[in-house]
Protein backbone atom coordinates (compact mmCIF):
# COMPACT_ATOMS: atom_id res chain seq x y z
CA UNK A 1 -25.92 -8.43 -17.82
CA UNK A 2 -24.49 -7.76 -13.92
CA UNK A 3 -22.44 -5.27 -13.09
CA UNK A 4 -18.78 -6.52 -14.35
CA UNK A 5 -15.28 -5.82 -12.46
CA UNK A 6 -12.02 -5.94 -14.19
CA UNK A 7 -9.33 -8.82 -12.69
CA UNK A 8 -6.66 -10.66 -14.03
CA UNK A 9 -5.65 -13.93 -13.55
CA UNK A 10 -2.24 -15.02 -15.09
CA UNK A 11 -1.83 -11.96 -17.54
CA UNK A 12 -5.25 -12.83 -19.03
CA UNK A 13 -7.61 -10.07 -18.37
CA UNK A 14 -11.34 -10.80 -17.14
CA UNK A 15 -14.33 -9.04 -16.75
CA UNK A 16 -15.83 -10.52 -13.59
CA UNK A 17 -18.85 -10.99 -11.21
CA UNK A 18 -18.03 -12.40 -8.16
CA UNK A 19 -20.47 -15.18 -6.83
CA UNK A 20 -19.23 -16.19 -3.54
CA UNK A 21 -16.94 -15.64 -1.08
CA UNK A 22 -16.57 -18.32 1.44
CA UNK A 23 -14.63 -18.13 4.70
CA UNK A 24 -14.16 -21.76 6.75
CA UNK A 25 -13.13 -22.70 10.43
CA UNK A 26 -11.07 -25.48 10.81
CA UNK A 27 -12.58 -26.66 14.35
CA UNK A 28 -11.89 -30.28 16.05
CA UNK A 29 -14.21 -31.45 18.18
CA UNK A 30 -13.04 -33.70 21.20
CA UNK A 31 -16.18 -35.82 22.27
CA UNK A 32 -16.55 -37.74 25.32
CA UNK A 33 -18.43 -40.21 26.83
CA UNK A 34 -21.57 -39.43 28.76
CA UNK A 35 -20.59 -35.75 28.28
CA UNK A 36 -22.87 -33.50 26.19
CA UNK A 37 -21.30 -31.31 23.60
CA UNK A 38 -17.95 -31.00 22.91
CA UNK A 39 -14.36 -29.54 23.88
CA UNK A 40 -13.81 -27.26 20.91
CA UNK A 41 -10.36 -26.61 19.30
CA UNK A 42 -9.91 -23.99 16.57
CA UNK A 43 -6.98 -25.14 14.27
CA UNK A 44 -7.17 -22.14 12.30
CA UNK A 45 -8.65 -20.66 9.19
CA UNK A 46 -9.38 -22.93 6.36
CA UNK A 47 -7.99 -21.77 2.63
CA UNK A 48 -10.16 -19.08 1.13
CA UNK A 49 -12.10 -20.29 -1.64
CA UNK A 50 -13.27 -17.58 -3.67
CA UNK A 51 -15.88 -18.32 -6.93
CA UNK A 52 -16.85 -15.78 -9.47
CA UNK A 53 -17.75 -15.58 -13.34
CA UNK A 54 -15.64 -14.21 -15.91
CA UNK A 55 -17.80 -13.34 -19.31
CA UNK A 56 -16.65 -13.45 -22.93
CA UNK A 57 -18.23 -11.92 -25.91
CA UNK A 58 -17.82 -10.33 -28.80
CA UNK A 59 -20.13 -7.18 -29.98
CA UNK A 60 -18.50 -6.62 -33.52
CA UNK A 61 -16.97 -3.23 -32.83
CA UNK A 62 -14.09 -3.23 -29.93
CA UNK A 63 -14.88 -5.66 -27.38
CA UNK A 64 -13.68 -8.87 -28.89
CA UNK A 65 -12.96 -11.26 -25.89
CA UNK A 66 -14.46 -14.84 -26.93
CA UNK A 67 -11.65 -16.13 -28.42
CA UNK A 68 -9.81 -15.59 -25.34
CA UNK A 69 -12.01 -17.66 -23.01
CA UNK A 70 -10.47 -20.92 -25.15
CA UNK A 71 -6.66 -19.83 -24.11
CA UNK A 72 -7.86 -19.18 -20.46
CA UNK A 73 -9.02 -22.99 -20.68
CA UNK A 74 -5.95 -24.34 -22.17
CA UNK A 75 -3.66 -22.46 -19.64
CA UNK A 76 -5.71 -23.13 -16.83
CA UNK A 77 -5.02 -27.18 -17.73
CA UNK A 78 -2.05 -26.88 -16.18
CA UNK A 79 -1.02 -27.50 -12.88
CA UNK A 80 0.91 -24.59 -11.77
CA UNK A 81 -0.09 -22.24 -9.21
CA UNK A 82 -1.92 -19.08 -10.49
CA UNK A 83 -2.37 -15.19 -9.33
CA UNK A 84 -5.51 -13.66 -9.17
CA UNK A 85 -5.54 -9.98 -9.26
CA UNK A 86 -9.26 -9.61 -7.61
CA UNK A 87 -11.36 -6.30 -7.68
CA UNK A 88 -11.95 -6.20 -3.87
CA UNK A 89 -8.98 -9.11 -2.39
CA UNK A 90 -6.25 -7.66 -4.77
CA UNK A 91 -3.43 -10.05 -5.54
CA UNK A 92 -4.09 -13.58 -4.32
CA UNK A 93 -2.05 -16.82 -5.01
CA UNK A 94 -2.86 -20.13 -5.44
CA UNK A 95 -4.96 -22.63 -7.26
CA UNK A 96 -7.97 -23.29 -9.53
CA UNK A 97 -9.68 -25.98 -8.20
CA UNK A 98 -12.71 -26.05 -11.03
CA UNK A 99 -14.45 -24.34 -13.91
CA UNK A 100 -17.52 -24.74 -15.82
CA UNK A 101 -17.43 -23.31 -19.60
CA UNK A 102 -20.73 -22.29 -21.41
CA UNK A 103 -20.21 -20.77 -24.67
CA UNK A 104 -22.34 -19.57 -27.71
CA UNK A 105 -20.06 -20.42 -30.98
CA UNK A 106 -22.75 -18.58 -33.22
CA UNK A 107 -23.76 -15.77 -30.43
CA UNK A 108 -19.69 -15.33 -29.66
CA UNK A 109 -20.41 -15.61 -25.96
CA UNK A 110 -18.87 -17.99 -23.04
CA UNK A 111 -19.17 -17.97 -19.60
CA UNK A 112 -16.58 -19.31 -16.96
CA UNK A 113 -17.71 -20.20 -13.79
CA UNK A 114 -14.18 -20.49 -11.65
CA UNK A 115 -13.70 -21.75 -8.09
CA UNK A 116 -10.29 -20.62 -7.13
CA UNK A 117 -8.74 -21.46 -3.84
CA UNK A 118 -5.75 -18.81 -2.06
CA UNK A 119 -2.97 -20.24 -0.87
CA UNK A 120 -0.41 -19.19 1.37
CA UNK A 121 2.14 -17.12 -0.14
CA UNK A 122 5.36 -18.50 -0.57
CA UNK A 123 8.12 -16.89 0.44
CA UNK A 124 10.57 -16.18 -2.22
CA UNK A 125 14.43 -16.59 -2.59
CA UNK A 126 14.62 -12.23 -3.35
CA UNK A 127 11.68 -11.37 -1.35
CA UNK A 128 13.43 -10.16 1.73
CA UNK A 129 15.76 -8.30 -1.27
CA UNK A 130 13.00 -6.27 -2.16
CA UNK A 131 13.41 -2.66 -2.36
CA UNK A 132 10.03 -1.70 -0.89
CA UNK A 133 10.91 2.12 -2.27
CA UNK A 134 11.23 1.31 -5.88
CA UNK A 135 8.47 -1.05 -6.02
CA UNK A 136 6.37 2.00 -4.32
CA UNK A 137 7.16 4.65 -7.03
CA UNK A 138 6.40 2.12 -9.78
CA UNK A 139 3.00 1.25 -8.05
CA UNK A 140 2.65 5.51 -7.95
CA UNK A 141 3.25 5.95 -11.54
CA UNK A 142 0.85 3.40 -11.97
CA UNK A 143 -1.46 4.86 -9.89
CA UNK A 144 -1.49 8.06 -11.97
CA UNK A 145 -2.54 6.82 -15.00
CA UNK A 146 -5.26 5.12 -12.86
CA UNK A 147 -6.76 8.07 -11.49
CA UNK A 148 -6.63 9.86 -14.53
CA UNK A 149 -8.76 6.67 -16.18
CA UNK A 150 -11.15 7.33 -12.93
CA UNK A 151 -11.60 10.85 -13.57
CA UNK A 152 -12.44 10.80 -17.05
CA UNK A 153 -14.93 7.99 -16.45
CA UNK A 154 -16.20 10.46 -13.81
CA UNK A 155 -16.46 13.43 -16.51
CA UNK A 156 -18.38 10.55 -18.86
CA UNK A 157 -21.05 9.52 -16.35
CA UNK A 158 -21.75 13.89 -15.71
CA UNK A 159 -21.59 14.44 -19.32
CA UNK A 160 -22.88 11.38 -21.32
CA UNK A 161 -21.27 11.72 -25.15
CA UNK A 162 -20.37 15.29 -24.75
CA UNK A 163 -17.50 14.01 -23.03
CA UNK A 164 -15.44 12.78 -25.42
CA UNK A 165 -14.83 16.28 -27.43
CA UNK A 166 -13.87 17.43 -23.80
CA UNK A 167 -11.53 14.92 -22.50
CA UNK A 168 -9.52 14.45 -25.90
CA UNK A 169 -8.77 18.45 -26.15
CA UNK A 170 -4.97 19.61 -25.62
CA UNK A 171 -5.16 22.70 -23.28
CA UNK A 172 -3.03 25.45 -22.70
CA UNK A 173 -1.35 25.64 -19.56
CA UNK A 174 -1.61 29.05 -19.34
CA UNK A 175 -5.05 29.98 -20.19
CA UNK A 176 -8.34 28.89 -17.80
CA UNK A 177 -10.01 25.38 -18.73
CA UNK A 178 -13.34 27.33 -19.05
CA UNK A 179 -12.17 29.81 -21.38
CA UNK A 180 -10.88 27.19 -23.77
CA UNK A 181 -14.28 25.27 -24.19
CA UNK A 182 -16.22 27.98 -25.39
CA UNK A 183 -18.18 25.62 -28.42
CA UNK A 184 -19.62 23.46 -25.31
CA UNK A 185 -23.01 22.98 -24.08
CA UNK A 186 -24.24 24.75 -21.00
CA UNK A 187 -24.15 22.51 -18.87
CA UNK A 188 -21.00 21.28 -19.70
CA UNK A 189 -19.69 25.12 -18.99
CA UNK A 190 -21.23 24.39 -15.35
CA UNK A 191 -19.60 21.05 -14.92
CA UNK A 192 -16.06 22.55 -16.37
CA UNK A 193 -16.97 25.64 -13.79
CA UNK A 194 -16.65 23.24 -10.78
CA UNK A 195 -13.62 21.82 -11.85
CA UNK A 196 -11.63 24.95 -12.57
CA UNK A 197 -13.07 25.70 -9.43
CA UNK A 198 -11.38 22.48 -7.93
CA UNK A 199 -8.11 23.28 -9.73
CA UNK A 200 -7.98 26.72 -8.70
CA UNK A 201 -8.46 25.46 -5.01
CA UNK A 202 -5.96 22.78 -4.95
CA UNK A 203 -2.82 25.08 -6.30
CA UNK A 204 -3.65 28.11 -3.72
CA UNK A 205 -3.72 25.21 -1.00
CA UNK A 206 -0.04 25.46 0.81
CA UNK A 207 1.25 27.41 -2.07
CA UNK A 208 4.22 28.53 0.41
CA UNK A 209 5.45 25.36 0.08
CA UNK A 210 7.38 24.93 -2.85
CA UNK A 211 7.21 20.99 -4.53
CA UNK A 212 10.82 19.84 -4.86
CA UNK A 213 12.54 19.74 -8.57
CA UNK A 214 13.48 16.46 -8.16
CA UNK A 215 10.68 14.85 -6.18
CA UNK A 216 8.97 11.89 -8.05
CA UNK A 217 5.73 14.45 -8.59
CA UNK A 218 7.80 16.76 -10.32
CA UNK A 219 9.10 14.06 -12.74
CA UNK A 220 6.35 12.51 -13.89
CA UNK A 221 4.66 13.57 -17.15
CA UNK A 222 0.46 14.59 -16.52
CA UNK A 223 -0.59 15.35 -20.34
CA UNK A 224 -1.71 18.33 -21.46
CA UNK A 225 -5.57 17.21 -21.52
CA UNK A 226 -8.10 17.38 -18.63
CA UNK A 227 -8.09 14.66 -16.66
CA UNK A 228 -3.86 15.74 -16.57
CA UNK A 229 -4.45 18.95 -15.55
CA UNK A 230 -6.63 17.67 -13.13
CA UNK A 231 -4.32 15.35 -11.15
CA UNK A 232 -1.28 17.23 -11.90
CA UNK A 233 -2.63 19.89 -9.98
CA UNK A 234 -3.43 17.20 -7.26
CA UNK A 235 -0.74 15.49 -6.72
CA UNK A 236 1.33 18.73 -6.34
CA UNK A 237 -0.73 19.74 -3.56
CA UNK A 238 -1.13 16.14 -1.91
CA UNK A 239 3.10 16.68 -2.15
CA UNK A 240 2.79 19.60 -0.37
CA UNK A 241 0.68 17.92 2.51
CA UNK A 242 3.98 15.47 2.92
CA UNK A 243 6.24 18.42 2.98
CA UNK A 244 3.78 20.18 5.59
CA UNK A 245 4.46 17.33 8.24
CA UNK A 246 8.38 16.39 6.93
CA UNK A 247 9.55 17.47 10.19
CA UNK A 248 7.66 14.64 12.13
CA UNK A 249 9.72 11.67 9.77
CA UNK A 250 12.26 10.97 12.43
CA UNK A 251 8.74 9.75 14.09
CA UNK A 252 7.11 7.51 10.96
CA UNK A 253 4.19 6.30 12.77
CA UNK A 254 3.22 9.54 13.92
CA UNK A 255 3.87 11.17 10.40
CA UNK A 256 1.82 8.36 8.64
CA UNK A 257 -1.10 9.11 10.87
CA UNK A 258 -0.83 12.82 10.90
CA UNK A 259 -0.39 13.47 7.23
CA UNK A 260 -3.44 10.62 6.72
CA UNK A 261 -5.75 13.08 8.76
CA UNK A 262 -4.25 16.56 6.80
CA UNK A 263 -5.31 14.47 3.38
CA UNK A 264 -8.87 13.55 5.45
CA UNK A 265 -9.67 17.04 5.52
CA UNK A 266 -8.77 18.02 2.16
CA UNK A 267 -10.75 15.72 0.92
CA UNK A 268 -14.05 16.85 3.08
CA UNK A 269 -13.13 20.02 1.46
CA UNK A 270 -12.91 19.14 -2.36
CA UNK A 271 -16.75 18.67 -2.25
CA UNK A 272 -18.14 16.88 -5.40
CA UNK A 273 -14.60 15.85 -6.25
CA UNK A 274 -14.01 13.95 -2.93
CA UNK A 275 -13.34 10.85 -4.45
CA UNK A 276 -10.82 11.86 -6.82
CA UNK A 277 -8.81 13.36 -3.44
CA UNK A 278 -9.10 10.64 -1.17
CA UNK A 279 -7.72 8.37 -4.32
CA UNK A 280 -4.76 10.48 -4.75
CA UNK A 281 -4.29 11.11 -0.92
CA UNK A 282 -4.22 7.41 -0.35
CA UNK A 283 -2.24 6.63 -3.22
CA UNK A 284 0.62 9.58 -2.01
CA UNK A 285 0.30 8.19 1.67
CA UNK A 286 1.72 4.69 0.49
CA UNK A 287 4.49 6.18 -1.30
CA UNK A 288 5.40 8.07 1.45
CA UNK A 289 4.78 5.12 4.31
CA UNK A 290 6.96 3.49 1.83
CA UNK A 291 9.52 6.20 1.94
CA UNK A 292 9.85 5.84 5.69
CA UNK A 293 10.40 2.02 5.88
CA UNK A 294 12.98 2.46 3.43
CA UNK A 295 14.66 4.87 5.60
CA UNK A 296 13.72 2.50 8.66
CA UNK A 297 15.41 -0.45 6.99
CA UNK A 298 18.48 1.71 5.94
CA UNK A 299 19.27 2.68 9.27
CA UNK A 300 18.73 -0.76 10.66
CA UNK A 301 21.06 -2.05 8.57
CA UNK A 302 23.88 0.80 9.73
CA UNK A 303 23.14 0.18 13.38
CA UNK A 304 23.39 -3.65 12.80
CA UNK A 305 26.84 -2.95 11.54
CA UNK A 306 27.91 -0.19 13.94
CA UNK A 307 26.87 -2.57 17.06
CA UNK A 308 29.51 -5.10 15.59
CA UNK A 309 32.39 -2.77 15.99
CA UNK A 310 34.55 -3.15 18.88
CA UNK A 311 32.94 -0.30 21.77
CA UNK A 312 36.83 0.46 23.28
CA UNK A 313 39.70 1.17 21.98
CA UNK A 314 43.04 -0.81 23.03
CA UNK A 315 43.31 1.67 26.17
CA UNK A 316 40.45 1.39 27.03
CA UNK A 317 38.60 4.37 25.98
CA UNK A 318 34.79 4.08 24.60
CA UNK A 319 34.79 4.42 20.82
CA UNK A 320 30.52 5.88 20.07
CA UNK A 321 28.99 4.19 17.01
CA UNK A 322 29.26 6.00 13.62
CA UNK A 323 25.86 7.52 12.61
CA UNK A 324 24.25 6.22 9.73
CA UNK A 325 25.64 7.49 6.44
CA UNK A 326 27.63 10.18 7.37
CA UNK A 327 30.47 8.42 9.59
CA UNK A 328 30.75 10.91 12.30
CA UNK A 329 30.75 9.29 15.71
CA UNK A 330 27.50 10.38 17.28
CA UNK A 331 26.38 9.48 20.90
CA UNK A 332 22.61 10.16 19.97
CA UNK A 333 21.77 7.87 17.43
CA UNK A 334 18.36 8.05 15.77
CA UNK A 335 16.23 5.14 16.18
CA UNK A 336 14.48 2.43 14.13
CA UNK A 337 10.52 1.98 14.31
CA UNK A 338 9.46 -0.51 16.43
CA UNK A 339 7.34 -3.40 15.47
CA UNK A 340 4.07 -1.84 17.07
CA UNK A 341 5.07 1.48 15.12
CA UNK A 342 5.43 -0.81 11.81
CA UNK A 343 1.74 -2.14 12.47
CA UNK A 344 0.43 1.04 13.71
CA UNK A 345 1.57 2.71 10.65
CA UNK A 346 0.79 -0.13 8.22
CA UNK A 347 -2.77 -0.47 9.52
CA UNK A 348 -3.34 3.46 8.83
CA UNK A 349 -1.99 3.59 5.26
CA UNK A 350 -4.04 0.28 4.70
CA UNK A 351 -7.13 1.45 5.36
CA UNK A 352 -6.89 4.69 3.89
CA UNK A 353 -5.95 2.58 0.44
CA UNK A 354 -8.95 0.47 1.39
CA UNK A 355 -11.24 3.65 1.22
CA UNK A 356 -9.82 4.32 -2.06
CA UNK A 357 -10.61 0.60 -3.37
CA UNK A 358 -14.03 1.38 -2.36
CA UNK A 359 -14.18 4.16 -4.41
CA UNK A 360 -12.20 3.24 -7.74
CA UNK A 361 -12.41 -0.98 -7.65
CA UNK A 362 -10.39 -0.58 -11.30
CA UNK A 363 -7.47 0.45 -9.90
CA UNK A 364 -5.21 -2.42 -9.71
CA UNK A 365 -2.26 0.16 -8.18
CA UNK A 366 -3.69 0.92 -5.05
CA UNK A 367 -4.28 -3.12 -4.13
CA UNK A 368 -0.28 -3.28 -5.61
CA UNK A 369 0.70 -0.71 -3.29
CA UNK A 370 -1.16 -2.45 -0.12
CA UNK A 371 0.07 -5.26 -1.19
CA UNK A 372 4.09 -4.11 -1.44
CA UNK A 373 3.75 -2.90 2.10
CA UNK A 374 2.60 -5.86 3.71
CA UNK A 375 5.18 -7.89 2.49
CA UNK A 376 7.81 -5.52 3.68
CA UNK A 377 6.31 -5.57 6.86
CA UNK A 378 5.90 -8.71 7.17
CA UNK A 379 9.32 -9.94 6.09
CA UNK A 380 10.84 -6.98 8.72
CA UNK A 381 8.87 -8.73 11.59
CA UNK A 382 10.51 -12.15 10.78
CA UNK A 383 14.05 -10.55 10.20
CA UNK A 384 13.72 -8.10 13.36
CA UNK A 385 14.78 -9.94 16.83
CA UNK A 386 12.52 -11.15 19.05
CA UNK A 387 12.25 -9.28 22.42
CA UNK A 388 12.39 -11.05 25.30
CA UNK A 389 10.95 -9.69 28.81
CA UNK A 390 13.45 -10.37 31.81
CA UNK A 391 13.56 -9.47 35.36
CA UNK A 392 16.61 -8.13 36.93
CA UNK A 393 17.04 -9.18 40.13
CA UNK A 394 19.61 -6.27 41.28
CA UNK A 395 19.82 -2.53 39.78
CA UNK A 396 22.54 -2.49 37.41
CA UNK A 397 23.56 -0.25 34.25
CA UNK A 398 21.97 -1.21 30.70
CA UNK A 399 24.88 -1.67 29.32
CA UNK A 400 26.01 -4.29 31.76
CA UNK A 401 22.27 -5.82 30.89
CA UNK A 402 23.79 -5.72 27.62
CA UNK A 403 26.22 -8.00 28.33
CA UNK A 404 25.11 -10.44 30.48
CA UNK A 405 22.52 -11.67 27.91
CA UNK A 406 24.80 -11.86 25.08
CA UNK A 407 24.61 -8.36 23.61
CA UNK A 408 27.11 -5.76 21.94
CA UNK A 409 27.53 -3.01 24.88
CA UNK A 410 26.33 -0.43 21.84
CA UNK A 411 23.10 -2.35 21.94
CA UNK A 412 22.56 0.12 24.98
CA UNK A 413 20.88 2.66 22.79
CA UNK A 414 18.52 0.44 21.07
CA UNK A 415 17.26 -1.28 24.45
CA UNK A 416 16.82 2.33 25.64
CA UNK A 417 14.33 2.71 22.81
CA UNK A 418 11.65 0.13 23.66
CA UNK A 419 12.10 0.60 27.76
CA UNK A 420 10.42 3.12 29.95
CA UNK A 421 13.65 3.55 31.98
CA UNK A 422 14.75 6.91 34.02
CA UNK A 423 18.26 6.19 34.85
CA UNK A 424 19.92 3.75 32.77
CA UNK A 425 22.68 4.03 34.77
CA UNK A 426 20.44 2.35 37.38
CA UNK A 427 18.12 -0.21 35.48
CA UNK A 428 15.97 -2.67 37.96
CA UNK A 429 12.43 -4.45 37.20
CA UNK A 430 11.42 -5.73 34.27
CA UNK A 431 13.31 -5.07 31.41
CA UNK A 432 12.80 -5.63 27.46
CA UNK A 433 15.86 -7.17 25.57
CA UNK A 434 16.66 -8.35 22.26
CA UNK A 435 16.45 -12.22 22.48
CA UNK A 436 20.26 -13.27 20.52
């Protein structure tokens, strides 16, 4: 049998080999007489059709899946559109164009050969409504009990059946892990060796940086076993990483990248346990890119609402927007991230969750995660205003820019934000503006 990938499709779990991917042009080609070739026109890319086979069997201990190839044909009769949670694509929506069934009644084996077809996601009612933050610690919590499932698979393939005696032990949070597997083999006192060795590395990492009490790391229950201990001790440190560079987060972009690169080199120094650290680290970074566009949106929102306030006061005096939150005036307001800082940033924490796909396919958190962030993203872009390059053909002050094209006059600080501009007392040349 081929190496099999968990997916889902519609709640019904699948063990999966994927048979073909298929990416299409749609090109026209504009012929004409006594002309050879063509004039070319690319209309886009055609819908991807992705084909794979999902295998059903039964063994006559715990894997009992045959039955459940016959309700994956009766629900797939229908006509409604389906979500495919793939092992490499993540979540993709839209339709099952065929199957094929072969199945063994007296064997207990089927096989479904599926050609399913993506569609364009359709924009819901409550997307936009999303909060991008919770949706990013449930995709965490998810993510834990993911990467403990990773490790222990990892302790299984060093161990073989030795393993099990190993993984399902309660430890003492006080003691050493080697000193409380003294009935083990001796190479499993090696393997257990490296991994205190691990553990012992990742808590003296930044250990002047205290994790907050009420942080979501703090909160969240590890076990007591060793794949707990493990990532508890992980996460703590990956924490501390975010703490390390909290004083770039009135910068996002530049805090996304920076604290991707800190988790780069931890990783290059975890040595055989590499993999487990860039999982975490990516993991960690989309809860924290997540943080930040939370934040973004949150201010947004305030500064929307502060540039509909009248600027002057009935005599005339110039009334400065309320910062966000606190409702003391403030004539520095901070700013929101740009739409080339939202990409910048987004492209960063993507492929750093990419890496970690590469490395753990069975997590379906980390594709969840990628996912939640490029819908926020996207769905910013479309609700953000487009900017619109003008030319001024006199020097004048920004805010009277401000005005002329339809603006509030506390748009000023925003327009200051995406221009290059010395004096904006004094604006001339090409300027950017907010298109009303």
């Amino acid at each position: 049998m081929p190496d099999l990938y968990p997916a889902e499709l519609d709640g019904f779990a699948l063990e999966i080999e994927t048979i073909d991917d298929a990416f299409e042009k749609a090109i026209v080609r504009h012929e004409y007489p006594f002309k050879d070739g063509a004039l070319l026109e690319d209309m886009g890319q055609k819908a991807r059709v992705v084909k794979f086979r999902c295998y059903f069997w039964d063994d006559g201990a715990d894997h009992e899946t045959y039955d459940t190839h016959q309700e994956l044909v009766d629900h797939l009769a229908s006509l409604e559109i389906s979500e495919l949670v793939h092992p490499k694509y993540g979540p993709l929506r839209g339709c099952v164009e065929s199957m094929s069934v072969r199945h063994d009644e007296r064997q207990r084996t089927a096989e479904i050969d599926i050609t399913f077809v993506h569609g364009l996601i359709e924009d819901g009612g409550d997307t936009s409504h999303t909060d991008v933050e919770a949706v990013a610690e449930e995709a965490y919590n998810d993510g834990i009990e993911d990467q403990k499932r990773e490790f222990a698979d990892d302790v299984r393939d060093a161990l073989g059946p030795e393993a099990s005696g190993i993984l399902d032990r309660v430890l003492d949070p006080a003691l050493g892990i080697v000193e409380q597997f003294q009935d083990v083999s001796t190479k499993a006192r090696n393997y257990l060796k490296t991994v205190e060795t691990y553990v012992g590395t990742m808590q003296a990492t930044l250990n002047t940086i205290a994790n907050p009490a009420n942080s979501l790391v703090s909160t969240i229950n590890y076990g007591t076993n060793l794949p707990g201990r493990v990532i508890g001790s992980l996460s703590r440190v990956v924490e501390r990483y975010a703490l390390l560079y909290d004083t770039l987060r009135s910068a996002p972009a530049r805090f996304v990248d920076s604290m991707t690169f800190g988790l780069k080199g931890l990783a290059n120094a975890s040595g055989k346990f590499s993999k487990t650290t860039t999982i975490a680290a990516a993991s960690h970074t989309a809860l924290q890119t997540a943080y930040c566009y939370k934040a973004d949106e949150t201010l947004r929102v305030a500064q929307k609402k502060n540039e509909g306030v009248r600027a002057f006061d009935v005599l005339g005096n110039y009334t400065a927007p309320a910062a966000a939150g606190t409702g003391v005036s403030s004539l520095a307001p901070e700013t929101t991230m740009t739409v080339n800082e939202l990409e910048s940033s987004l492209a960063v924490v993507r492929a750093s969750l990419q890496e970690a796909v590469e490395l753990s396919r069975q997590s379906t958190s980390l594709k969840q995660q990628a996912l939640q962030l490029q819908i926020h993203v996207s769905n910013i872009k479309l609700e953000r205003e487009k900017i619109i390059r003008i030319l001024l053909d006199n020097p004048m002050p920004l805010h009277l820019v401000c005005l002329r094209y339809g603006l509030p006059y506390n748009a000023a600080e925003r327009l200051l934000t995406i221009n290059a501009i010395r004096n904006p007392n004094c604006a001339s040349g090409e300027v950017g503006v907010y298109a009303s």
